[in-house]
C-alpha atoms as a PDB file:
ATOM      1  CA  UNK A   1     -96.543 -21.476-138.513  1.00  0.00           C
ATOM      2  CA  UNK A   2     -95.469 -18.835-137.187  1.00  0.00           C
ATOM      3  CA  UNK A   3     -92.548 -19.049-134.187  1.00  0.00           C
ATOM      4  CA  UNK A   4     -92.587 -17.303-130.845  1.00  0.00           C
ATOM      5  CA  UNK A   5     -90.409 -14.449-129.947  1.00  0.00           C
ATOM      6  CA  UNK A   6     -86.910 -15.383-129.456  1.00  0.00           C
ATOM      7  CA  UNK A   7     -87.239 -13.797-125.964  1.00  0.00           C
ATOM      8  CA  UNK A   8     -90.180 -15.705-124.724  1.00  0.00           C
ATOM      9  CA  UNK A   9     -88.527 -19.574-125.086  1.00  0.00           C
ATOM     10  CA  UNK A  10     -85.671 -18.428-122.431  1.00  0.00           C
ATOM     11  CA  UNK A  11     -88.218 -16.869-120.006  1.00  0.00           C
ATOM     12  CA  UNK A  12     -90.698 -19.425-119.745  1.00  0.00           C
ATOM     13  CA  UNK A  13     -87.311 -22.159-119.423  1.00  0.00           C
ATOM     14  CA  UNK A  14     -86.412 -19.870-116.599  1.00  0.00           C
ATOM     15  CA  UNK A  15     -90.020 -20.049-115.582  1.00  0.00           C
ATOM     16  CA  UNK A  16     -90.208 -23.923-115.125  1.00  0.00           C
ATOM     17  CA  UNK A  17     -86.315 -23.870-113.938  1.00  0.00           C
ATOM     18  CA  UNK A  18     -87.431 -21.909-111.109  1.00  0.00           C
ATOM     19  CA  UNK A  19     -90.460 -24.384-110.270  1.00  0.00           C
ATOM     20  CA  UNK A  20     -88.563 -27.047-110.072  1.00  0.00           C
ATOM     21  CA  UNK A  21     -86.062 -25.330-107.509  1.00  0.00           C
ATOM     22  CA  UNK A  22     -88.704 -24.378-105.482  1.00  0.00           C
ATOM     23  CA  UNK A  23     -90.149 -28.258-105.496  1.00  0.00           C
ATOM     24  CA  UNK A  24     -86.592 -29.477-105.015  1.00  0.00           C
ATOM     25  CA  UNK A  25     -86.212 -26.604-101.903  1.00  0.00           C
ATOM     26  CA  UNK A  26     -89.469 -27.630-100.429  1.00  0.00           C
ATOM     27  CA  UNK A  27     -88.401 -31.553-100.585  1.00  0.00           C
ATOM     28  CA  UNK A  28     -85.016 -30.834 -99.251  1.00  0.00           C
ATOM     29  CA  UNK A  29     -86.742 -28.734 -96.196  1.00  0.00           C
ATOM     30  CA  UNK A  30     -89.365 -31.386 -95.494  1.00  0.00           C
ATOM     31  CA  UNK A  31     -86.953 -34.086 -95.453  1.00  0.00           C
ATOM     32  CA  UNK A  32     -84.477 -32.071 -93.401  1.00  0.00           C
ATOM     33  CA  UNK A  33     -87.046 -31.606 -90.690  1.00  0.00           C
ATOM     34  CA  UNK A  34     -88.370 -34.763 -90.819  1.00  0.00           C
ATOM     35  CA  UNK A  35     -88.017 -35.683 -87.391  1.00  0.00           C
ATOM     36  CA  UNK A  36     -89.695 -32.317 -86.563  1.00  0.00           C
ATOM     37  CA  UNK A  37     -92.236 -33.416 -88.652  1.00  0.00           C
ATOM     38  CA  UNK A  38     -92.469 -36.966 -87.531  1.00  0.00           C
ATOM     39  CA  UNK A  39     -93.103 -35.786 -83.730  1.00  0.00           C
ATOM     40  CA  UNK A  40     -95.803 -33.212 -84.300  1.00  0.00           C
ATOM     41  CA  UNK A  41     -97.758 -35.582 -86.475  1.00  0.00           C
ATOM     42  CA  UNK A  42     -97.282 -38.056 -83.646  1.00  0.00           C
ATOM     43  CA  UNK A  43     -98.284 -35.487 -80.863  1.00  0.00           C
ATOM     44  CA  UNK A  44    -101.706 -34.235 -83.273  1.00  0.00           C
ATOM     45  CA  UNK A  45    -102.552 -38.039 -83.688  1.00  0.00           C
ATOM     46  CA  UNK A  46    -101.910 -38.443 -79.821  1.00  0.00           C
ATOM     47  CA  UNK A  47    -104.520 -35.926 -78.985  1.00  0.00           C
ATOM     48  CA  UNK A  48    -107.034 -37.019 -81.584  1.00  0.00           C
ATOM     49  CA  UNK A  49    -107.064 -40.197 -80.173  1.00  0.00           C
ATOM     50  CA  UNK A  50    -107.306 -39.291 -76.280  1.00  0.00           C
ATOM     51  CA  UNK A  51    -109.693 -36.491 -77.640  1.00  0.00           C
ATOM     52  CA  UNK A  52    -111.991 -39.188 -79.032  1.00  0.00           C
ATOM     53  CA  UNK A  53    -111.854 -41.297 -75.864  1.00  0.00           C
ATOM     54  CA  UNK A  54    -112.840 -37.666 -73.816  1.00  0.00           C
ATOM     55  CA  UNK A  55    -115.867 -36.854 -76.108  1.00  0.00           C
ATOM     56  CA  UNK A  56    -119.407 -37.986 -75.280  1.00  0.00           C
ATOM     57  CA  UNK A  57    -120.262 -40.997 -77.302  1.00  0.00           C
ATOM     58  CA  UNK A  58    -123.234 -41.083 -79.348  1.00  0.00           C
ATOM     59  CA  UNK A  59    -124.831 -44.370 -80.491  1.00  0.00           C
ATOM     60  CA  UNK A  60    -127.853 -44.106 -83.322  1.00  0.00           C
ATOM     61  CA  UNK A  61    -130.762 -46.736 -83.875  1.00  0.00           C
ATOM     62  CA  UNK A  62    -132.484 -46.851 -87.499  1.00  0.00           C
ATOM     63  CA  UNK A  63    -136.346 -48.234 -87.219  1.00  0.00           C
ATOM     64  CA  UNK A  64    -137.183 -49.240 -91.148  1.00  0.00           C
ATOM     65  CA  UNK A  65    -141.178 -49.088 -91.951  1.00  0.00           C
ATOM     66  CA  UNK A  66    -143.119 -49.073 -94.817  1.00  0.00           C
ATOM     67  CA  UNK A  67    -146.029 -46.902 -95.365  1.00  0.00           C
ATOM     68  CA  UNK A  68    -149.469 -48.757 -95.242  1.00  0.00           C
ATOM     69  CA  UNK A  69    -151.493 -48.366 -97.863  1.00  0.00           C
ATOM     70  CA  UNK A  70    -155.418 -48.589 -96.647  1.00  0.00           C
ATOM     71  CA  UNK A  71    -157.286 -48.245 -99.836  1.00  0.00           C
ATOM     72  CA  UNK A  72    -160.461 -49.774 -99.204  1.00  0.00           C
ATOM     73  CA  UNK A  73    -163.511 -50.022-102.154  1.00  0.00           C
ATOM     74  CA  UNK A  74    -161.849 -47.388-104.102  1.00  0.00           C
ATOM     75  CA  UNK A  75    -163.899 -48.965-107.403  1.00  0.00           C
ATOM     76  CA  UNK A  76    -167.256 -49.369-105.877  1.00  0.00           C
ATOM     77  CA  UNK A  77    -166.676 -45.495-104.330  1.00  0.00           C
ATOM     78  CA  UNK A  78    -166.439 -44.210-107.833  1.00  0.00           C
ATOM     79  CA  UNK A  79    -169.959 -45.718-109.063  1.00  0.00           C
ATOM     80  CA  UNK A  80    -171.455 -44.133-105.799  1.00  0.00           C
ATOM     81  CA  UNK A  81    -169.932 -41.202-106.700  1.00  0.00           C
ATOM     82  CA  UNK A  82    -171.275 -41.022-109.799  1.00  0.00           C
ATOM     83  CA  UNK A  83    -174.758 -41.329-108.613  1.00  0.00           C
ATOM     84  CA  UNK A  84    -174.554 -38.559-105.611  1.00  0.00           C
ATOM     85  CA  UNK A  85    -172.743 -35.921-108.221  1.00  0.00           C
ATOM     86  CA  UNK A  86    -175.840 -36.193-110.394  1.00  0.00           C
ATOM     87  CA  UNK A  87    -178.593 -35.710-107.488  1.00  0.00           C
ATOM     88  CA  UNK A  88    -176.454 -32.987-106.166  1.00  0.00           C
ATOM     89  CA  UNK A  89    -175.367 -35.094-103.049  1.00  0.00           C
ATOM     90  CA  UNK A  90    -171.466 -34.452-104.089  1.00  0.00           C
ATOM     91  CA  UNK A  91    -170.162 -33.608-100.934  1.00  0.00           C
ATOM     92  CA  UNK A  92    -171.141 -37.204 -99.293  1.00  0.00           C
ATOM     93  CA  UNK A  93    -169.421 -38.641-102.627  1.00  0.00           C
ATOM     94  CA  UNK A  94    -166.111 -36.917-101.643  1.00  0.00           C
ATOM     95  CA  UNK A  95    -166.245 -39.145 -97.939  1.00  0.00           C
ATOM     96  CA  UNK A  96    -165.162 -42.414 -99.578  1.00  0.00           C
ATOM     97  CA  UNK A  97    -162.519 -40.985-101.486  1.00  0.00           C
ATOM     98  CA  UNK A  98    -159.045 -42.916-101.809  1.00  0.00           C
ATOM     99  CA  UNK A  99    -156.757 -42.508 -98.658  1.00  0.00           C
ATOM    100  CA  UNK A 100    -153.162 -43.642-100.090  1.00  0.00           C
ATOM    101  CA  UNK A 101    -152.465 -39.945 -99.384  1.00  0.00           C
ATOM    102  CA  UNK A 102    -151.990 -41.347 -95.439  1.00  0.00           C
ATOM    103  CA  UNK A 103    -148.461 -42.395 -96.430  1.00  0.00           C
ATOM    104  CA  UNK A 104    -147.300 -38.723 -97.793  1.00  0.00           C
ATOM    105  CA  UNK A 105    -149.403 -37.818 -94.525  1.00  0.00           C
ATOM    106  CA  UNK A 106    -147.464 -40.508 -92.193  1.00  0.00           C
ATOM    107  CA  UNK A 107    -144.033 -39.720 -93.228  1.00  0.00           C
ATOM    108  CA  UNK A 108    -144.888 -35.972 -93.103  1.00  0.00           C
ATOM    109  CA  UNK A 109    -145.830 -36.351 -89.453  1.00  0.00           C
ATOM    110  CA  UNK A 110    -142.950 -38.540 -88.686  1.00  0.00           C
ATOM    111  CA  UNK A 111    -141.001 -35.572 -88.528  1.00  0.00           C
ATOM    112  CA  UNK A 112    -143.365 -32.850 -88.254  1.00  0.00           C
ATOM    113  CA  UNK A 113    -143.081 -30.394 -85.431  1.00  0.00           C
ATOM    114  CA  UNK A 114    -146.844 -30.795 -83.973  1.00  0.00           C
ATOM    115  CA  UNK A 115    -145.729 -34.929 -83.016  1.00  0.00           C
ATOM    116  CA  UNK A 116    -141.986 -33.860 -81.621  1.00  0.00           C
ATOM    117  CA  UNK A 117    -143.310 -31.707 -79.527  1.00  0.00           C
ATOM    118  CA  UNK A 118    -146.490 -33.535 -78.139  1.00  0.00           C
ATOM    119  CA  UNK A 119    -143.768 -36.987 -78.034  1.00  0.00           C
ATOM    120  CA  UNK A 120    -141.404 -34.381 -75.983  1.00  0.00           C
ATOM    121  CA  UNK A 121    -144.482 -33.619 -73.815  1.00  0.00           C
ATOM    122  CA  UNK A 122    -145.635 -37.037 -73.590  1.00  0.00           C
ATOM    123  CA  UNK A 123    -142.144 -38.402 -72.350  1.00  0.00           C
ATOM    124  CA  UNK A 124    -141.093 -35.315 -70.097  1.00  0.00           C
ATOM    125  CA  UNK A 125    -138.044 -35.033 -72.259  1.00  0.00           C
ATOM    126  CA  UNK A 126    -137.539 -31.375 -71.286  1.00  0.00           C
ATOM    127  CA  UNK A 127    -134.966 -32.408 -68.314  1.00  0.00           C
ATOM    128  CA  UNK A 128    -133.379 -34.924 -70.596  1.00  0.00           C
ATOM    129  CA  UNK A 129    -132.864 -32.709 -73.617  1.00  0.00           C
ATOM    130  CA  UNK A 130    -131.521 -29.706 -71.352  1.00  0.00           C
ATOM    131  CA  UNK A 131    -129.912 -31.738 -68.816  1.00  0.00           C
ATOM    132  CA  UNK A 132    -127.422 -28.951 -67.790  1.00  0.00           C
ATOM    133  CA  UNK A 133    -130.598 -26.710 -67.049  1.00  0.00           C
ATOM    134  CA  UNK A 134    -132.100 -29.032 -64.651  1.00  0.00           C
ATOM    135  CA  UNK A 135    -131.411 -29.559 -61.061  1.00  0.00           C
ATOM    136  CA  UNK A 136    -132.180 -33.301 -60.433  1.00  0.00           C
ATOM    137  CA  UNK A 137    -131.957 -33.558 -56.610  1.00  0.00           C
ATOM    138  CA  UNK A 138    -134.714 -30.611 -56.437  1.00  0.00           C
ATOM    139  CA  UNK A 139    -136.144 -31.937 -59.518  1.00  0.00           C
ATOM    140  CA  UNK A 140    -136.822 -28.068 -60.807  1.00  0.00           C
ATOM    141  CA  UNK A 141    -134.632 -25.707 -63.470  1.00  0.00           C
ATOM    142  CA  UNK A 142    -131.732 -24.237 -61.819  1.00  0.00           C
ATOM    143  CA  UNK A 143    -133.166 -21.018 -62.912  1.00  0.00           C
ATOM    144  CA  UNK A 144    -136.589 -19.414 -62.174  1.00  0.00           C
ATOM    145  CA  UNK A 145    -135.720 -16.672 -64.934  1.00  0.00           C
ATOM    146  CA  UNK A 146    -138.925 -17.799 -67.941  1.00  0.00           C
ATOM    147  CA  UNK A 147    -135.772 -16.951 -70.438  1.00  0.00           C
ATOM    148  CA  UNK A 148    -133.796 -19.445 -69.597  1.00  0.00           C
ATOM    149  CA  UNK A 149    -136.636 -22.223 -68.685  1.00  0.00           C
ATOM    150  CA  UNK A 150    -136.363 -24.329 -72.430  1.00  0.00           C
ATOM    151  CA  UNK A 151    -140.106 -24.072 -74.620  1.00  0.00           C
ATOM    152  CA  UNK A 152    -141.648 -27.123 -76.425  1.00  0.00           C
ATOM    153  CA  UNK A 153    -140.200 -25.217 -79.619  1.00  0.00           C
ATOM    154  CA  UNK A 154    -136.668 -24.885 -78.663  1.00  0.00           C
ATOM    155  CA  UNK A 155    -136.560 -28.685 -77.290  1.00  0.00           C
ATOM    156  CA  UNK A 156    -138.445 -29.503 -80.918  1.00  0.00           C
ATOM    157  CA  UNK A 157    -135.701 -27.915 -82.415  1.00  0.00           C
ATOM    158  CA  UNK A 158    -132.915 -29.471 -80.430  1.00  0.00           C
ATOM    159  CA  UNK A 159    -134.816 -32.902 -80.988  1.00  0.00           C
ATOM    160  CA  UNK A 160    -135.386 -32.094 -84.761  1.00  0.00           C
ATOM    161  CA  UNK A 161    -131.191 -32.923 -84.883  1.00  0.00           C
ATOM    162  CA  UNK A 162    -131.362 -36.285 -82.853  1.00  0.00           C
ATOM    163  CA  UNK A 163    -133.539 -37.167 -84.885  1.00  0.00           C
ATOM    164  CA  UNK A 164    -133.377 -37.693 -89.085  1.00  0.00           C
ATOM    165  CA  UNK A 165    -136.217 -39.190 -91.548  1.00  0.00           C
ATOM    166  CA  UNK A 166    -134.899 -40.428 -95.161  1.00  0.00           C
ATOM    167  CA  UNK A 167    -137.412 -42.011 -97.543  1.00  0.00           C
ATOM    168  CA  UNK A 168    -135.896 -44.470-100.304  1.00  0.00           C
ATOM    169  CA  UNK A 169    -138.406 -42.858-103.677  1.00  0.00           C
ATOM    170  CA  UNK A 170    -137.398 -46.771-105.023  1.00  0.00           C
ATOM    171  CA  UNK A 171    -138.441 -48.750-102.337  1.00  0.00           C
ATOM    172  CA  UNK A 172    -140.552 -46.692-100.490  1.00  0.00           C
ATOM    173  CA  UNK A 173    -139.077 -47.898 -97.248  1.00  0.00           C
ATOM    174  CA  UNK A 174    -138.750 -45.264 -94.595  1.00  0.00           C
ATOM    175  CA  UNK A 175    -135.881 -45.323 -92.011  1.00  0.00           C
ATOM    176  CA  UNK A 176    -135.958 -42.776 -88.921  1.00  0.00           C
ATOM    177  CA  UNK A 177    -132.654 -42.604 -87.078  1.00  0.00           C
ATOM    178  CA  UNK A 178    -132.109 -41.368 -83.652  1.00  0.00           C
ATOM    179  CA  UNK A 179    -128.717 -40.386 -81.990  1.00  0.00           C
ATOM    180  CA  UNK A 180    -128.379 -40.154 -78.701  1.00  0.00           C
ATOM    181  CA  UNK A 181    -125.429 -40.456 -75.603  1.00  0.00           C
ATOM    182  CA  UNK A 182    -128.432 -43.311 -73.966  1.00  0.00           C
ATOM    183  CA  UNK A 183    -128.224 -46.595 -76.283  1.00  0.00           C
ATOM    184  CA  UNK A 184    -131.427 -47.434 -74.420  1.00  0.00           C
ATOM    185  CA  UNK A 185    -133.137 -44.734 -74.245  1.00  0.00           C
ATOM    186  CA  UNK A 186    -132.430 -43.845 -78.421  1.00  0.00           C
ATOM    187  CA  UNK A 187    -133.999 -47.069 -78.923  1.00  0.00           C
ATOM    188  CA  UNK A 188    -136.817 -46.898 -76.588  1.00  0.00           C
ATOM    189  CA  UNK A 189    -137.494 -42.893 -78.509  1.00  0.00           C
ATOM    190  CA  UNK A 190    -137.034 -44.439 -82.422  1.00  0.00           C
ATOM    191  CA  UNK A 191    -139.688 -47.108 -81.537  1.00  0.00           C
ATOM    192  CA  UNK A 192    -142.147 -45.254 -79.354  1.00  0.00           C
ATOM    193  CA  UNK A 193    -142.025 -41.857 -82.378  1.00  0.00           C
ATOM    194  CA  UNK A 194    -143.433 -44.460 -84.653  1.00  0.00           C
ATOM    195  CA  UNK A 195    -146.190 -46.328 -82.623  1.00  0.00           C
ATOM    196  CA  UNK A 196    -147.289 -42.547 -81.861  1.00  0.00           C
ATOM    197  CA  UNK A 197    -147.578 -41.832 -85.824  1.00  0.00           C
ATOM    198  CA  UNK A 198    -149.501 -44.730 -85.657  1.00  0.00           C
ATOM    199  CA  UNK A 199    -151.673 -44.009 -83.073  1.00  0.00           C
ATOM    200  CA  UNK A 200    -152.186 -40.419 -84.100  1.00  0.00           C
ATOM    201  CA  UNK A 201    -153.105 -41.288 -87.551  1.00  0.00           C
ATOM    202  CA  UNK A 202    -155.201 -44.306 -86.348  1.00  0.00           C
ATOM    203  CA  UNK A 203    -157.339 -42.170 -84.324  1.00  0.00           C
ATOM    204  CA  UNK A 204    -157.864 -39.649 -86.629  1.00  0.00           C
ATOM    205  CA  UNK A 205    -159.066 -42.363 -89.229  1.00  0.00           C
ATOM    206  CA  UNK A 206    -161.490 -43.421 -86.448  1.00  0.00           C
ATOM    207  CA  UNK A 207    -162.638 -39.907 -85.869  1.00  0.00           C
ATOM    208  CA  UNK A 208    -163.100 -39.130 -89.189  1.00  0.00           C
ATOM    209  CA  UNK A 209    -165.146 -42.481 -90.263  1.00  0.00           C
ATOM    210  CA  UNK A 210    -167.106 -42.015 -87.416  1.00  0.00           C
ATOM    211  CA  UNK A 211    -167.914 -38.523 -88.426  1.00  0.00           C
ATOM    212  CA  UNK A 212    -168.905 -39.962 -92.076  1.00  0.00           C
ATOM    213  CA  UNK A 213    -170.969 -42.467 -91.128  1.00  0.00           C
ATOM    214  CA  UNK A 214    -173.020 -40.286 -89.303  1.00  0.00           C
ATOM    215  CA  UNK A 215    -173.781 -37.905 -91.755  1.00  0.00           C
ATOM    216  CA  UNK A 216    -174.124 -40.576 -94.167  1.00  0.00           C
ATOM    217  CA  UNK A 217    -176.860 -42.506 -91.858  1.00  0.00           C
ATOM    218  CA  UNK A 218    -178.486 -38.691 -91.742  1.00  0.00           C
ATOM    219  CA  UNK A 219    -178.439 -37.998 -95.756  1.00  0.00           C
ATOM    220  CA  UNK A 220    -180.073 -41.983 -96.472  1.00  0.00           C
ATOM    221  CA  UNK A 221    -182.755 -40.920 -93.987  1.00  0.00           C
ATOM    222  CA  UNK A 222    -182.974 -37.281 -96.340  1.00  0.00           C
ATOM    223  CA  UNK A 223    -184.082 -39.112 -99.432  1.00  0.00           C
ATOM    224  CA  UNK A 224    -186.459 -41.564-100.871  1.00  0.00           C
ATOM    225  CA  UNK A 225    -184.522 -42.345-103.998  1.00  0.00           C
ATOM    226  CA  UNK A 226    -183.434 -46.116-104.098  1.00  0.00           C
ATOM    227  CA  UNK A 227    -180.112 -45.767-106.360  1.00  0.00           C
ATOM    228  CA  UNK A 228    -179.224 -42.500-103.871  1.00  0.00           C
ATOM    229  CA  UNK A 229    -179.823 -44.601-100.829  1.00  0.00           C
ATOM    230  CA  UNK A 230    -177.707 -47.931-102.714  1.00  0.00           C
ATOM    231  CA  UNK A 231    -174.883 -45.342-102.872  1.00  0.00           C
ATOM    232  CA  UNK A 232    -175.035 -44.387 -99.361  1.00  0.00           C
ATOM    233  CA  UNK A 233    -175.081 -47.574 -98.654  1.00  0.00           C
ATOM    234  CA  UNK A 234    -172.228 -48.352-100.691  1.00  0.00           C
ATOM    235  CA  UNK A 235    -170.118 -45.975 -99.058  1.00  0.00           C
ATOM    236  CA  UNK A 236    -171.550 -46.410 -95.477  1.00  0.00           C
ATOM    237  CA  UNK A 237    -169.722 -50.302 -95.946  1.00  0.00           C
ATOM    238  CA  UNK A 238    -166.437 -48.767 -97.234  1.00  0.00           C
ATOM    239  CA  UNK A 239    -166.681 -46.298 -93.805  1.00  0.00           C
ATOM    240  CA  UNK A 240    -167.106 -49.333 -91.586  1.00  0.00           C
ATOM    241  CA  UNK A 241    -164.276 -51.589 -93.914  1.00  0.00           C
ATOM    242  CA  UNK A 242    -162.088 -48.337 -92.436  1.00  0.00           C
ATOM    243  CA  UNK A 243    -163.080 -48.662 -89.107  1.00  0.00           C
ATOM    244  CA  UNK A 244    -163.270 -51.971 -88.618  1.00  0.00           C
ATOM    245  CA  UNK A 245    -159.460 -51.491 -90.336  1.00  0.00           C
ATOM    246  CA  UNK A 246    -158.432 -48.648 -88.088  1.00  0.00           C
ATOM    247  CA  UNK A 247    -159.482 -49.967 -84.536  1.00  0.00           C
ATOM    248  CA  UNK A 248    -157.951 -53.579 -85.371  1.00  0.00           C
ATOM    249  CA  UNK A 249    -154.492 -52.386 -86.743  1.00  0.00           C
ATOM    250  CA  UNK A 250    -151.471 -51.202 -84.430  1.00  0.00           C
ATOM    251  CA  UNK A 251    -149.735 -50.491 -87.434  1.00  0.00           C
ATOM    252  CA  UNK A 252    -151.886 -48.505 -89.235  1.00  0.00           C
ATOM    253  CA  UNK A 253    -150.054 -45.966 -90.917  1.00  0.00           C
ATOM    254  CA  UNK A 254    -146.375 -46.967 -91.019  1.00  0.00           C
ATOM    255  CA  UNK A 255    -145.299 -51.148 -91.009  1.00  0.00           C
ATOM    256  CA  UNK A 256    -142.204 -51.774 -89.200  1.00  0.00           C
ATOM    257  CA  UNK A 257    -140.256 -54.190 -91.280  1.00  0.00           C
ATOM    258  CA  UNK A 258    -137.163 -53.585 -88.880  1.00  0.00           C
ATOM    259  CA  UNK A 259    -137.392 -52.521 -85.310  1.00  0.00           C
ATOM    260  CA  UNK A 260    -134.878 -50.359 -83.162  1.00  0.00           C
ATOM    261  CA  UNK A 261    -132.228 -52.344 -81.300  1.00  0.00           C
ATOM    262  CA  UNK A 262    -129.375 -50.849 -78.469  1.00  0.00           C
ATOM    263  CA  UNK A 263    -126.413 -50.650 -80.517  1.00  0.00           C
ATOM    264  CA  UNK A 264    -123.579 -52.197 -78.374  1.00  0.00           C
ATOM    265  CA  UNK A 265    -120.578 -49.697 -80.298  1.00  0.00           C
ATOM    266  CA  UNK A 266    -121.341 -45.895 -80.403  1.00  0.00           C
ATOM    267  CA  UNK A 267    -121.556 -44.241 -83.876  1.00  0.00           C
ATOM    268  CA  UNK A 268    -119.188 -41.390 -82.904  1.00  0.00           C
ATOM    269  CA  UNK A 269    -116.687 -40.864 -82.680  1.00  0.00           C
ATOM    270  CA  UNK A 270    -114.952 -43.190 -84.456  1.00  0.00           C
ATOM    271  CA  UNK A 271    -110.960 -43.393 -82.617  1.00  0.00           C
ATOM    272  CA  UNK A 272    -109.653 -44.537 -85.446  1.00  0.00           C
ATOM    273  CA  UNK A 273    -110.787 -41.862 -88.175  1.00  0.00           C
ATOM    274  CA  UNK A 274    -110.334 -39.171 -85.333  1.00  0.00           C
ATOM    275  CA  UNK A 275    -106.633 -40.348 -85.115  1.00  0.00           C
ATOM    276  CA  UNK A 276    -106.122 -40.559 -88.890  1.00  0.00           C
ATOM    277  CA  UNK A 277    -108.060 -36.689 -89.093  1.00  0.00           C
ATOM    278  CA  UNK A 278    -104.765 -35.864 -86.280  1.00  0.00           C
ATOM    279  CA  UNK A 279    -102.212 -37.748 -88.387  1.00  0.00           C
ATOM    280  CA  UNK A 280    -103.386 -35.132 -91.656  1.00  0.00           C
ATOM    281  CA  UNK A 281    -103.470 -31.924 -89.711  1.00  0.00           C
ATOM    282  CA  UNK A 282    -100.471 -32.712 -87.815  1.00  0.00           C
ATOM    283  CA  UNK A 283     -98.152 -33.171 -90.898  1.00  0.00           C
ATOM    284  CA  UNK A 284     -99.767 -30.153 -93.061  1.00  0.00           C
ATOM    285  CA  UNK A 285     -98.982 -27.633 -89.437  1.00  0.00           C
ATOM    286  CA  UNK A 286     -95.852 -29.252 -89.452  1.00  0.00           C
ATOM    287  CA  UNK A 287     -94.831 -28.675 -93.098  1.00  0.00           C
ATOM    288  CA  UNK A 288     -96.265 -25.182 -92.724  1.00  0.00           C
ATOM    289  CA  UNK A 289     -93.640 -24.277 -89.871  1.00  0.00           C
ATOM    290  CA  UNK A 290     -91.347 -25.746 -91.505  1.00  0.00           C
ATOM    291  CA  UNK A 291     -91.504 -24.014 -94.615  1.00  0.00           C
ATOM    292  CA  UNK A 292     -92.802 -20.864 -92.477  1.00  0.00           C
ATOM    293  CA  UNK A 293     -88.770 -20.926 -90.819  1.00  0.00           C
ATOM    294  CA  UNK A 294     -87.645 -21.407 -94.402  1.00  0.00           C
ATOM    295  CA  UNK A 295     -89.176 -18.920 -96.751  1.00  0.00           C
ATOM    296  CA  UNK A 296     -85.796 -17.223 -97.887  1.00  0.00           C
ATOM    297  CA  UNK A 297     -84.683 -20.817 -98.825  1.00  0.00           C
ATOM    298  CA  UNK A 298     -88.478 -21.438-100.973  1.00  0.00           C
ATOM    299  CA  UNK A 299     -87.446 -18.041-102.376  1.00  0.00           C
ATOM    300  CA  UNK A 300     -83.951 -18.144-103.675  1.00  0.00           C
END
């Protein structure tokens, strides 16, 4: 095997020689100035602490629910279906068609722009979201300027970070968080977003049953054949199942396996990672002056 140049072995020996100087420099400056050291890291944990008693706490609520699935006569649909197709009545076969797509609808919704904003409406959240906007004593903006009076969209979008939706794909529970300065009042939002899901998607069913079952009615009054009108039929009873389904259940989209409670201890900040954050950045800017007022030393 061949051996490497004679040359090399004494430069790369240098090489590591002067490595470990430098370490033993930088240990011998750190430790010198350790009572430099000790005091800034004291002072940057100081005011990480008091900072973290200063900032606005935030406390979040979690509401867990669990899609609904409202799959009603799904089998007898089919055989109904069957029949219409083949008389050319396929459109009425399409009413009666399975609805588990409601729970990719519900948790769409739950954090769809179209329900922040009408919840933000609903609630008069406006003032609350752009508090230092509003005048409270004349109960108006401060400003009449329309620029600086906050839209539905930009208090959607300043709502859309209060608030987060995360779906377990394994479970299929659904947990909506809201943070907020107001305990209370987070709670009180996390459980009134889902009852208006609900609600939403409850009267839509309604609407949408009702709509079928009167065209349905109409087309079995359209035809004289029996086995058309039996599949009519057969789906006018799966439309009133739904109703009868829609109108009797609260809960019709989303289930809530665990409600939203006031959290007594805010979720930020937390005084003693804020402190341990100061005790980091205080000993790496203290180390960097240090070495900073000893580069010729690091160098030599």
């Amino acid at each position: 095997m061949d051996q490497p140049p004679a040359a090399f072995a004494p430069a790369a020996s240098s090489e590591r020689a002067r490595d470990e100087i430098t370490l033993t420099a930088a240990l011998r400056i750190v430790w010198r100035t350790k009572g430099t050291t000790f005091a800034i890291t004291v002072l940057f944990a100081i005011v990480a602490g008091l900072a973290s008693l200063v900032v606005t706490p935030r406390y979040q609520v979690t509401v867990v629910v669990l899609p609904a699935s409202n799959d009603i006569g799904s089998s007898r649909g089919g055989g109904a279906s069957s029949i219409l197709s083949q008389v050319g009545l396929g459109s009425i076969a399409g009413l009666s068609s399975s609805d588990s797509g409601r729970k990719v609808e519900a948790v769409a919704l739950l954090q769809s722009e179209s329900l922040t904003q009408r919840f933000i409406a609903a609630n008069n959240l406006l003032p609350v979201l752009f508090a230092s906007r509003w005048d409270p004593v004349r109960r108006s903006w401060k400003s009449n300027d329309p620029a600086d009076i906050p839209t539905l969209w930009a208090a959607s979008q300043r709502f859309g970070k209060i608030r987060s939706v995360d779906e377990n794909r394994t479970s299929g529970l659904v947990t909506l968080r809201i943070s907020w300065r107001d305990p209370t009042i987070a709670t009180k939002w996390a459980n009134d977003l889902i009852a208006m899901t609900n609600e939403y998607l409850r009267n839509k069913a309604i609407q949408e049953s009702d709509r079928n079952v009167a065209y349905l009615n109409e087309q079995a009054l359209k035809t004289n054949e029996v086995q058309v009108r039996q599949a009519i039929y057969s789906l006018l009873e799966e439309e009133f199942k739904k109703l009868m389904l829609a109108r009797g259940n609260e809960e019709y989209a989303l289930r809530v396996v665990d409600p939203a409670f006031a959290p007594d201890k805010p979720s930020y900040p937390d005084p003693v990672i804020w402190v341990l954050i100061g005790v980091v950045l205080g000993f790496f800017v203290a180390v960097m002056i240090a070495f900073a007022r000893s580069r010729g030393e690091l160098n030599n």
